[in-house]
Protein backbone atom coordinates (compact mmCIF):
# COMPACT_ATOMS: atom_id res chain seq x y z
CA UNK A 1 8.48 92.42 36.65
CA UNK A 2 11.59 93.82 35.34
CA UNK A 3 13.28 92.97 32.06
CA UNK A 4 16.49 91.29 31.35
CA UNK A 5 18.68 93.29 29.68
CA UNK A 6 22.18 93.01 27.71
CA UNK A 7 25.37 92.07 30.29
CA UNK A 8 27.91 94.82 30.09
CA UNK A 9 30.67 95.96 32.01
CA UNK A 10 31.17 99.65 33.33
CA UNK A 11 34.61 101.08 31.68
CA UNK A 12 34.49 104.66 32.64
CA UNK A 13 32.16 107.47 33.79
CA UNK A 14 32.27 110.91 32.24
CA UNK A 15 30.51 113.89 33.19
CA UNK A 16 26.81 113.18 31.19
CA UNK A 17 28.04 109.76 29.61
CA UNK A 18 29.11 106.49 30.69
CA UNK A 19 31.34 104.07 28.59
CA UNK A 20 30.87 100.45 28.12
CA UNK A 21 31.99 96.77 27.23
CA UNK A 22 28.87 94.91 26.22
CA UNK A 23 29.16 91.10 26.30
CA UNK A 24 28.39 89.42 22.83
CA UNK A 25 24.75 88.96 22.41
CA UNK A 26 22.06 87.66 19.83
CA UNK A 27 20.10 89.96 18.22
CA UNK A 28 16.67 89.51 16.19
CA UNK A 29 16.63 92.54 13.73
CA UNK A 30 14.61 94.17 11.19
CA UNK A 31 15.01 96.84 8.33
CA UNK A 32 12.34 99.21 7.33
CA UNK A 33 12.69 101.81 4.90
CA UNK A 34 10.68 104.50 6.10
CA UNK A 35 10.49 107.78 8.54
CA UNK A 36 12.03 106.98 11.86
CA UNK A 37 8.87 106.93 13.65
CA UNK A 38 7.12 104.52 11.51
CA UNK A 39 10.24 102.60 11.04
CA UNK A 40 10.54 101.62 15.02
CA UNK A 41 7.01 101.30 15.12
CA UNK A 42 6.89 98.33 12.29
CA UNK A 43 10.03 97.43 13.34
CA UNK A 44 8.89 96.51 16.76
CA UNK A 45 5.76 94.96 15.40
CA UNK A 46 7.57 92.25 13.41
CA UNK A 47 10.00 91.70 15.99
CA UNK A 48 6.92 91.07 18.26
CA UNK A 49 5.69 89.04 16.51
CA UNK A 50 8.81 86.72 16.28
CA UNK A 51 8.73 86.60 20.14
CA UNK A 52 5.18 85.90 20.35
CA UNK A 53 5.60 82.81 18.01
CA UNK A 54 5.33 84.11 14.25
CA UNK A 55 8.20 81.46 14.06
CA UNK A 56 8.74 78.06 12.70
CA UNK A 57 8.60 76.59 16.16
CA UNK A 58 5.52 78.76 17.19
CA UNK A 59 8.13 79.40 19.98
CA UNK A 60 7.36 82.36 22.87
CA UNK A 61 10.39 83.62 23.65
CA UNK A 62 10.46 86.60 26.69
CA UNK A 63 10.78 89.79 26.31
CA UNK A 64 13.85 92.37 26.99
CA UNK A 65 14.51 95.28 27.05
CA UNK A 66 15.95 97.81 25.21
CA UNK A 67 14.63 98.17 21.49
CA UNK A 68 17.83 99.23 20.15
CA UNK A 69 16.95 101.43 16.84
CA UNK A 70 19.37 103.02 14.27
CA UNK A 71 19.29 106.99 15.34
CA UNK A 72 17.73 109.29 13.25
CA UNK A 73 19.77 111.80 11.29
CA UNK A 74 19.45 114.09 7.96
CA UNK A 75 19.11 112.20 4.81
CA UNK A 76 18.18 108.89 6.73
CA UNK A 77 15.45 106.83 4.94
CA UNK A 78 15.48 103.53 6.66
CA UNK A 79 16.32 101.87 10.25
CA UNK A 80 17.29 98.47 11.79
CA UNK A 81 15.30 97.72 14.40
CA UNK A 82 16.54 95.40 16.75
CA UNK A 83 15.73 92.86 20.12
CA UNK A 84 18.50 91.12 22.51
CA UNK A 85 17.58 87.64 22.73
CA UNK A 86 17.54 86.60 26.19
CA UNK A 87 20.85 84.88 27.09
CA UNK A 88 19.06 81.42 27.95
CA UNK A 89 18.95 81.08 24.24
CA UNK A 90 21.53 79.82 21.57
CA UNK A 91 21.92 80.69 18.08
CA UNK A 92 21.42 76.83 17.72
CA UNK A 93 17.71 76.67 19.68
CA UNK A 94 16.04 80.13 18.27
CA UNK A 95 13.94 79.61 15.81
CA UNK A 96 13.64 80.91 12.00
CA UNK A 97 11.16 83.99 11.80
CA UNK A 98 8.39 83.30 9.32
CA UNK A 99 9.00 86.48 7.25
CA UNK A 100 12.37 86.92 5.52
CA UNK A 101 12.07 90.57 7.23
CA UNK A 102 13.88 89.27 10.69
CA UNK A 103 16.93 87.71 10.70
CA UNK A 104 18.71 86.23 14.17
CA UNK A 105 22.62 87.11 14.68
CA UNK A 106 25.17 87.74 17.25
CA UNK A 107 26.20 91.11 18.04
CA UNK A 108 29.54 92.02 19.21
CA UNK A 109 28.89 95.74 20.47
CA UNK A 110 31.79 96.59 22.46
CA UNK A 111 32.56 99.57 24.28
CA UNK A 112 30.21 101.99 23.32
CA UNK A 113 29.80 105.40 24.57
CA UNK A 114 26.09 105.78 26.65
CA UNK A 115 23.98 108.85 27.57
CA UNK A 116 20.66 108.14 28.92
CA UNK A 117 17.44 110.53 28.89
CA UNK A 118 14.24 110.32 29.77
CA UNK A 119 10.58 111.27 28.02
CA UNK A 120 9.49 109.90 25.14
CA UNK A 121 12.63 108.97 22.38
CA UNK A 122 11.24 111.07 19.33
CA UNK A 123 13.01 112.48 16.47
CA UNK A 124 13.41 115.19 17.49
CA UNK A 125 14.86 114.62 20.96
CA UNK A 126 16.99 111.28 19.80
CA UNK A 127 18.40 114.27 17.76
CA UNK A 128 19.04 116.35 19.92
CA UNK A 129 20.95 113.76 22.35
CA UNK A 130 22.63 112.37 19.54
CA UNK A 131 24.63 115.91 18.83
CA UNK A 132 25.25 116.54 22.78
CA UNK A 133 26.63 113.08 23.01
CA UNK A 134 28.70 113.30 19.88
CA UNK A 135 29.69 117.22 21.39
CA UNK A 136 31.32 115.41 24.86
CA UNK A 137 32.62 112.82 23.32
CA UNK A 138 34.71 115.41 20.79
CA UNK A 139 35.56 117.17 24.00
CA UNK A 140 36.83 114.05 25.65
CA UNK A 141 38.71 113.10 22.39
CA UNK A 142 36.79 109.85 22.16
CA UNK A 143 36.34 108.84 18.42
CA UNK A 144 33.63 107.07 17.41
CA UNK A 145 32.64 103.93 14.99
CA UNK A 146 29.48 103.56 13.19
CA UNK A 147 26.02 105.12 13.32
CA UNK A 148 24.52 105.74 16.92
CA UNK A 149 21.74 103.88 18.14
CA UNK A 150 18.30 104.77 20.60
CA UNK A 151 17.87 102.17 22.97
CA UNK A 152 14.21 102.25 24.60
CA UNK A 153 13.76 100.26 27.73
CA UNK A 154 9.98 100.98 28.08
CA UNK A 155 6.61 100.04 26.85
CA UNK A 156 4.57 102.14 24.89
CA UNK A 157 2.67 102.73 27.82
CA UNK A 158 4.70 103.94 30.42
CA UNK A 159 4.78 107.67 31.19
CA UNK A 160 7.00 110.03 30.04
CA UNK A 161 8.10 111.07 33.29
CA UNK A 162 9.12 107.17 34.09
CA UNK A 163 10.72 106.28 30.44
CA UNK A 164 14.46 105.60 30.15
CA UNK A 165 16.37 105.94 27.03
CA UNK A 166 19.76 105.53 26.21
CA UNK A 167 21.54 107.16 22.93
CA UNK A 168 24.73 105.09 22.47
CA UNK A 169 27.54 104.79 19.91
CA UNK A 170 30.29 102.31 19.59
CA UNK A 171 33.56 103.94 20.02
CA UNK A 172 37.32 103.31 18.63
């Protein structure tokens, strides 16, 4: 069963990157101050738990898709970690997590500058992706806003060879 996944509209297509307008959305999002590996896996765990009814409606909500995580970069010692709501939900009708370690806002991303991959989304290779995005976008004289993000549409189970990532950054 597929996923829903954030409403956005294609802008333009560049040769390895795409650029966006993502509708407003509600996010629930963590912060953990850690290595980027053990940050997105706590992350996720908290956030899963919120969804699975650590809340103070014991409320299920469904699952989407991507995790959207705070890139990794030099000198970076914590990451937000965050969900998409699904749209059938209002800021009004979520419920309050449990642990003061997941908070529930709307997100205005914008257009954003996408390049998607494929394997596993590791350090090393969100890396990687981050500085051949950042290299076309400097080629197409596209500035950017803000840190870039790893969006992971996959469980932890699915093969390498059937993952999909995105690396994305919002753009001026």
């Amino acid at each position: 069963m597929a996923l829903e996944t954030p409403e956005y509209e294609l802008t333009s297509k560049h040769d390895g990157f795409e650029i966006r307008n993502y509708s407003e959305m509600i996010m629930a999002t963590t912060y953990v101050k850690a290595d980027y590996k053990s940050s997105t896996s706590a992350g996720f765990r908290r956030i899963a738990n919120y969804i699975f009814g650590d809340n103070d409606k014991e409320m299920k909500i469904a699952m989407t898709a991507p995790v959207i995580s705070d890139c990794p970069s030099k000198g970076l010692e914590a990451y937000n970690i965050s969900f998409v709501m699904p749209k059938e939900h209002s800021m009004k009708d979520l419920p309050k997590a449990n642990t003061r370690h997941v908070s529930i806002k709307k997100e205005a991303l914008g257009e954003v500058a996408v390049l998607a991959f494929g394997g596993w989304a590791t350090e090393t290779r969100s890396m990687v992706y981050q500085k051949k995005l950042a290299t076309l976008l400097q080629q197409n004289n596209i500035s950017t806003q803000g840190g870039f993000m790893v969006a992971q549409f996959n469980s932890p189970y699915a093969l390498p060879m059937f993952r999909k990532n995105e690396l994305m950054v919002r753009i001026k």
